[in-house]
N, C-alpha and C. Protein backbone atom coordinates (compact mmCIF):
# COMPACT_ATOMS: atom_id res chain seq x y z
N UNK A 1 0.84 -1.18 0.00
CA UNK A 1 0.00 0.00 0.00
C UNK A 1 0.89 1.24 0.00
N UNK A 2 0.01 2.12 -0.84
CA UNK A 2 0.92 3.73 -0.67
C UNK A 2 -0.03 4.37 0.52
N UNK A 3 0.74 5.78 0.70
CA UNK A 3 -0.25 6.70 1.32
C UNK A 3 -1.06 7.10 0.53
N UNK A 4 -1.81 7.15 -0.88
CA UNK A 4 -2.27 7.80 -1.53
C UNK A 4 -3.47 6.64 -1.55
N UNK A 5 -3.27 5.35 -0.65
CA UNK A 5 -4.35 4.18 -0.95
C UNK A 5 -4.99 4.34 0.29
N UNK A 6 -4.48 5.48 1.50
CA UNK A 6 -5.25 5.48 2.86
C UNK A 6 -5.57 6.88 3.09
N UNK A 7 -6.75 7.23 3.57
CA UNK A 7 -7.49 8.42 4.06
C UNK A 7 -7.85 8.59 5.61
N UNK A 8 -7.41 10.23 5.77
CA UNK A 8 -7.55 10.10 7.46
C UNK A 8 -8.61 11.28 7.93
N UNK A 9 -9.72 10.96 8.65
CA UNK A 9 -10.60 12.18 8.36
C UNK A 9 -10.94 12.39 10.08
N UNK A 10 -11.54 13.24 10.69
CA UNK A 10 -12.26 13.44 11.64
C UNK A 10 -13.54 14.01 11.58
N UNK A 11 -14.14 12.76 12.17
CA UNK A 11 -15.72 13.11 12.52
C UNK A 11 -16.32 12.99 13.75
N UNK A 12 -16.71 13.70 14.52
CA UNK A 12 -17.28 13.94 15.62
C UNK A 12 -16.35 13.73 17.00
N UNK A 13 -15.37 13.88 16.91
CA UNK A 13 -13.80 13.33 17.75
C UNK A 13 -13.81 11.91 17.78
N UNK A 14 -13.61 11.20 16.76
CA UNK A 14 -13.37 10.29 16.11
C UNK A 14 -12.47 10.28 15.10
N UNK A 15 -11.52 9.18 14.95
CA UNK A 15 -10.86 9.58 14.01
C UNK A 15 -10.63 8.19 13.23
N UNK A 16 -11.18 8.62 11.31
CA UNK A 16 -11.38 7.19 10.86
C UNK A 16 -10.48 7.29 10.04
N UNK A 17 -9.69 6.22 9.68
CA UNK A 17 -9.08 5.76 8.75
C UNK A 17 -9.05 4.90 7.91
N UNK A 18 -9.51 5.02 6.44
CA UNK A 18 -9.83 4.22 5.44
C UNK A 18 -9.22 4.10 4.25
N UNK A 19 -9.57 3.16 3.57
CA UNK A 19 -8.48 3.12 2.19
C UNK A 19 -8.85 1.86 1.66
N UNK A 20 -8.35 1.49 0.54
CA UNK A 20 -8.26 0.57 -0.69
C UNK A 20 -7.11 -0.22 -0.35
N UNK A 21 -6.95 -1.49 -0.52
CA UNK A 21 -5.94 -2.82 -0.46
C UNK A 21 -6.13 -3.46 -1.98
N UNK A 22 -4.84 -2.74 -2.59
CA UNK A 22 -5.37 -3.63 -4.65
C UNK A 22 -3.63 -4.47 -4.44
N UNK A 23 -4.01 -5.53 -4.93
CA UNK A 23 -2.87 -6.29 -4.95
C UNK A 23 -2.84 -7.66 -6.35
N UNK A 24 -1.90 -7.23 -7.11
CA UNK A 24 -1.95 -8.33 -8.06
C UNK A 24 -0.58 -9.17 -8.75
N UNK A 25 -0.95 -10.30 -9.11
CA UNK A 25 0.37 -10.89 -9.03
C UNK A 25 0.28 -11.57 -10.39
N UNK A 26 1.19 -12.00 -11.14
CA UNK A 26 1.03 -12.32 -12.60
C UNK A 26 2.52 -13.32 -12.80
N UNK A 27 2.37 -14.52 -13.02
CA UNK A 27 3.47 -15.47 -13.48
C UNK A 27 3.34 -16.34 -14.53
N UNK A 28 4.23 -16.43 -15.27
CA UNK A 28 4.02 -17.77 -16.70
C UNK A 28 4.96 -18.74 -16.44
N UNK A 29 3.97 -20.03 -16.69
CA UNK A 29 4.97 -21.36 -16.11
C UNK A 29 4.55 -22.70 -16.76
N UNK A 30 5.60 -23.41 -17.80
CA UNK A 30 4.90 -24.57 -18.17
C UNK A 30 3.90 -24.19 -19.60
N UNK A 31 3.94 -22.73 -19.97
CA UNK A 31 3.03 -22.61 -20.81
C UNK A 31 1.96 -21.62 -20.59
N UNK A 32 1.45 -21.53 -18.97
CA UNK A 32 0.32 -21.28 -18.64
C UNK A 32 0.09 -19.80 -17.59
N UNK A 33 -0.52 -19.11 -18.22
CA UNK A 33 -0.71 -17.79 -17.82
C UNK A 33 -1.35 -17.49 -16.51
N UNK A 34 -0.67 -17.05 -15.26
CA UNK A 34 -1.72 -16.93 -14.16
C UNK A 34 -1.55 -16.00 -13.74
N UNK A 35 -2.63 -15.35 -13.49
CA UNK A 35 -3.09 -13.67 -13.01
C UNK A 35 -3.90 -14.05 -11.88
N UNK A 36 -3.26 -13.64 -10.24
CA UNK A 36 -3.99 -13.20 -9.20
C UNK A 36 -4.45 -11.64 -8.68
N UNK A 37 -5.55 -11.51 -8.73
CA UNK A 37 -6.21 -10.25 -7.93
C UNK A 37 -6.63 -10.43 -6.61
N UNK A 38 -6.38 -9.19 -5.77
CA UNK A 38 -7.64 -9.43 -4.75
C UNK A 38 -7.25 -7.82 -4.55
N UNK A 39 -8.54 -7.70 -3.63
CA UNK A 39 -8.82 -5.97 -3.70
C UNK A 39 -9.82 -6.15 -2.38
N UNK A 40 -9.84 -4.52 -1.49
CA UNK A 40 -11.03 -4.50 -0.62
C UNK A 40 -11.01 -3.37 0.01
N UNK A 41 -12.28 -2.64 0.50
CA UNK A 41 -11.87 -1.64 1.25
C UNK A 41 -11.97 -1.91 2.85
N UNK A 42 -11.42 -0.99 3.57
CA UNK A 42 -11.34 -1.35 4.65
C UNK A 42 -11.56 0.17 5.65
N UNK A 43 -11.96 0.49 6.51
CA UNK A 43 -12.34 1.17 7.53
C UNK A 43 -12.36 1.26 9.13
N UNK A 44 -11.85 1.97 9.85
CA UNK A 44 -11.65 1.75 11.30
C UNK A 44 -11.52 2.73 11.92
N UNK A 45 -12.65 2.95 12.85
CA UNK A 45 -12.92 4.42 13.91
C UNK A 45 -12.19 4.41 14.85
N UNK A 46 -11.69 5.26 15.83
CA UNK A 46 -10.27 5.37 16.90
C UNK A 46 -11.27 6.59 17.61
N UNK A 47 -11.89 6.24 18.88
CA UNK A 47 -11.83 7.24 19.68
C UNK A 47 -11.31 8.56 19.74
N UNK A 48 -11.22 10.10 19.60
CA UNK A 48 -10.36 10.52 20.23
C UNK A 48 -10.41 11.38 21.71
N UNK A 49 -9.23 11.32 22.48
CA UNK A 49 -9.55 11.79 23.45
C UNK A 49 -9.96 13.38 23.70
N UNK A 50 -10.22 13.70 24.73
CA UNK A 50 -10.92 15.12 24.92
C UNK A 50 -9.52 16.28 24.87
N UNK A 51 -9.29 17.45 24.59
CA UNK A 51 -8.21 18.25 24.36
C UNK A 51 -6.89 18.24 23.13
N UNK A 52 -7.49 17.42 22.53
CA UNK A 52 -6.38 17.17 21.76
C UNK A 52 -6.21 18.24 20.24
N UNK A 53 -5.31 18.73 19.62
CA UNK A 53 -5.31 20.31 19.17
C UNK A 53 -4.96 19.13 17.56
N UNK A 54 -6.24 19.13 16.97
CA UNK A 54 -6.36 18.49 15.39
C UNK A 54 -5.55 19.97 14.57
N UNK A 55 -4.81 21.19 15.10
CA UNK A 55 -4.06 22.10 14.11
C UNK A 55 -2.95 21.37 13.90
N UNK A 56 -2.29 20.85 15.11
CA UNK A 56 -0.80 20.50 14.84
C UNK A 56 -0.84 18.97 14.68
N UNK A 57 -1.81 17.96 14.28
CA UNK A 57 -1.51 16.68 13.99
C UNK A 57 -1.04 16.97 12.80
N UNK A 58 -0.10 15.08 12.82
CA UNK A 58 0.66 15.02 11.68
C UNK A 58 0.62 13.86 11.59
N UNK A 59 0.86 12.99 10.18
CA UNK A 59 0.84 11.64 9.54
C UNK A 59 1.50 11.42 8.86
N UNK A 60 2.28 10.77 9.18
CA UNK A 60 3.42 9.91 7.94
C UNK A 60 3.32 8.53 7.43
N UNK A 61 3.67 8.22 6.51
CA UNK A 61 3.37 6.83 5.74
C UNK A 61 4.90 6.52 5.34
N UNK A 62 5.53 5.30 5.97
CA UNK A 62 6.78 5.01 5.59
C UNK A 62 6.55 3.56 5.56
N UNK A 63 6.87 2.84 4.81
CA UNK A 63 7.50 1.12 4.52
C UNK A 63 6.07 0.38 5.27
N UNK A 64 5.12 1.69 4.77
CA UNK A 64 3.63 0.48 5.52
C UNK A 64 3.01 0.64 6.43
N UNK A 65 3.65 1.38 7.43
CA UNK A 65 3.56 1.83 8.31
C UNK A 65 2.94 3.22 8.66
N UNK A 66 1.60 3.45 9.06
CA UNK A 66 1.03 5.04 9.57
C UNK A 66 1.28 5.28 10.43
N UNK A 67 2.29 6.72 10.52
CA UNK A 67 1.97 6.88 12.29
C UNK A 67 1.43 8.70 12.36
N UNK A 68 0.41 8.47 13.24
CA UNK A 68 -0.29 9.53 13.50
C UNK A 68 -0.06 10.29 14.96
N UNK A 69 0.61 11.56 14.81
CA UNK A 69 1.04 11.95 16.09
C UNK A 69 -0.40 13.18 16.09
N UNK A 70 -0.92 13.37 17.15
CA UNK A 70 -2.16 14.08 18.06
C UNK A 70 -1.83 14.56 19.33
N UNK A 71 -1.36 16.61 19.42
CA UNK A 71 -0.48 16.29 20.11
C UNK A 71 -2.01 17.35 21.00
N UNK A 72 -1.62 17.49 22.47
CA UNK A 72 -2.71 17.92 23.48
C UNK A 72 -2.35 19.27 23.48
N UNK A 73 -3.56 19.70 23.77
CA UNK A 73 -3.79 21.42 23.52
C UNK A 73 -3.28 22.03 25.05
N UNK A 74 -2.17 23.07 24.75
CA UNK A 74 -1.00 23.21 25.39
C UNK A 74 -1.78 23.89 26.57
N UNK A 75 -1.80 24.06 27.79
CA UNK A 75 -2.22 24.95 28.94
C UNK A 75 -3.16 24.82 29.14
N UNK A 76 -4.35 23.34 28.57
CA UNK A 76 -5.73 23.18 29.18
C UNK A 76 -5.13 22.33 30.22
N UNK A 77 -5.98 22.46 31.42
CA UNK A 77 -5.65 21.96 32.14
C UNK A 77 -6.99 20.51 32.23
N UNK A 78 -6.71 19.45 33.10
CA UNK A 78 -7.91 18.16 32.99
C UNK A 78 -8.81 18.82 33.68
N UNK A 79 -10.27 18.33 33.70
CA UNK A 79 -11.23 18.35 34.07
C UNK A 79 -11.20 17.84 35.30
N UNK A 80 -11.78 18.53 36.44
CA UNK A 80 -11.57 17.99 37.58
C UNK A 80 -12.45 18.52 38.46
N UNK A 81 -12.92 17.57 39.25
CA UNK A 81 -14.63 17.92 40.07
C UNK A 81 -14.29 17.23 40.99
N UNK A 82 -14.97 18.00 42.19
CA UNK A 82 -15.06 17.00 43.27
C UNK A 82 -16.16 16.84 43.49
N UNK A 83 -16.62 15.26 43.86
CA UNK A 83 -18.05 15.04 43.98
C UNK A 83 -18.51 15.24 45.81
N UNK A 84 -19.33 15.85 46.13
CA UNK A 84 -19.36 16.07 47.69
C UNK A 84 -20.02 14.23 48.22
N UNK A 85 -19.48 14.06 49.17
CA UNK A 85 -20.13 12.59 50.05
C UNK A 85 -20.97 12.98 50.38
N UNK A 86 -22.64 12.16 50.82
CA UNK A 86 -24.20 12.53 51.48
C UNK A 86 -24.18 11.50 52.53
């Protein structure tokens, strides 16, 4: 696969990544001509967590490999409550 066979989108702080798998293989042997295909798409949603700053993500595609860095939005601090005891 290239990067140009995978798509990275965000929807609703979710983050999906989809793409095309085309693969074909072709050998002559004995005379006889053989051509394998197979093909498919494929899709997969990833949570994302709360604070995270979608300006400065980044994605690289090397030897097959995606890696998606999502980096946290600088000086929010966590959410934090105290619940009172009754």
């Amino acid at each position: 696969m290239t990067h140009d066979d995978v798509e990275l989108e965000v929807m609703d702080d979710m983050l999906i990544v989809s793409g095309e798998k085309r693969f074909e293989s072709s050998s002559e042997e004995q005379g006889c001509y053989r051509v394998e295909r197979s093909f498919g798409h494929f899709q997969r949603a990833v949570p994302l967590p709360a604070g995270v700053d979608l300006d400065r993500a980044e994605a690289r595609f090397e030897n097959g490999v995606l890696t998606l860095r999502v980096p946290k939005v600088a000086g929010e601090p966590t959410a934090k409550r105290r619940i009172e005891i009754k």
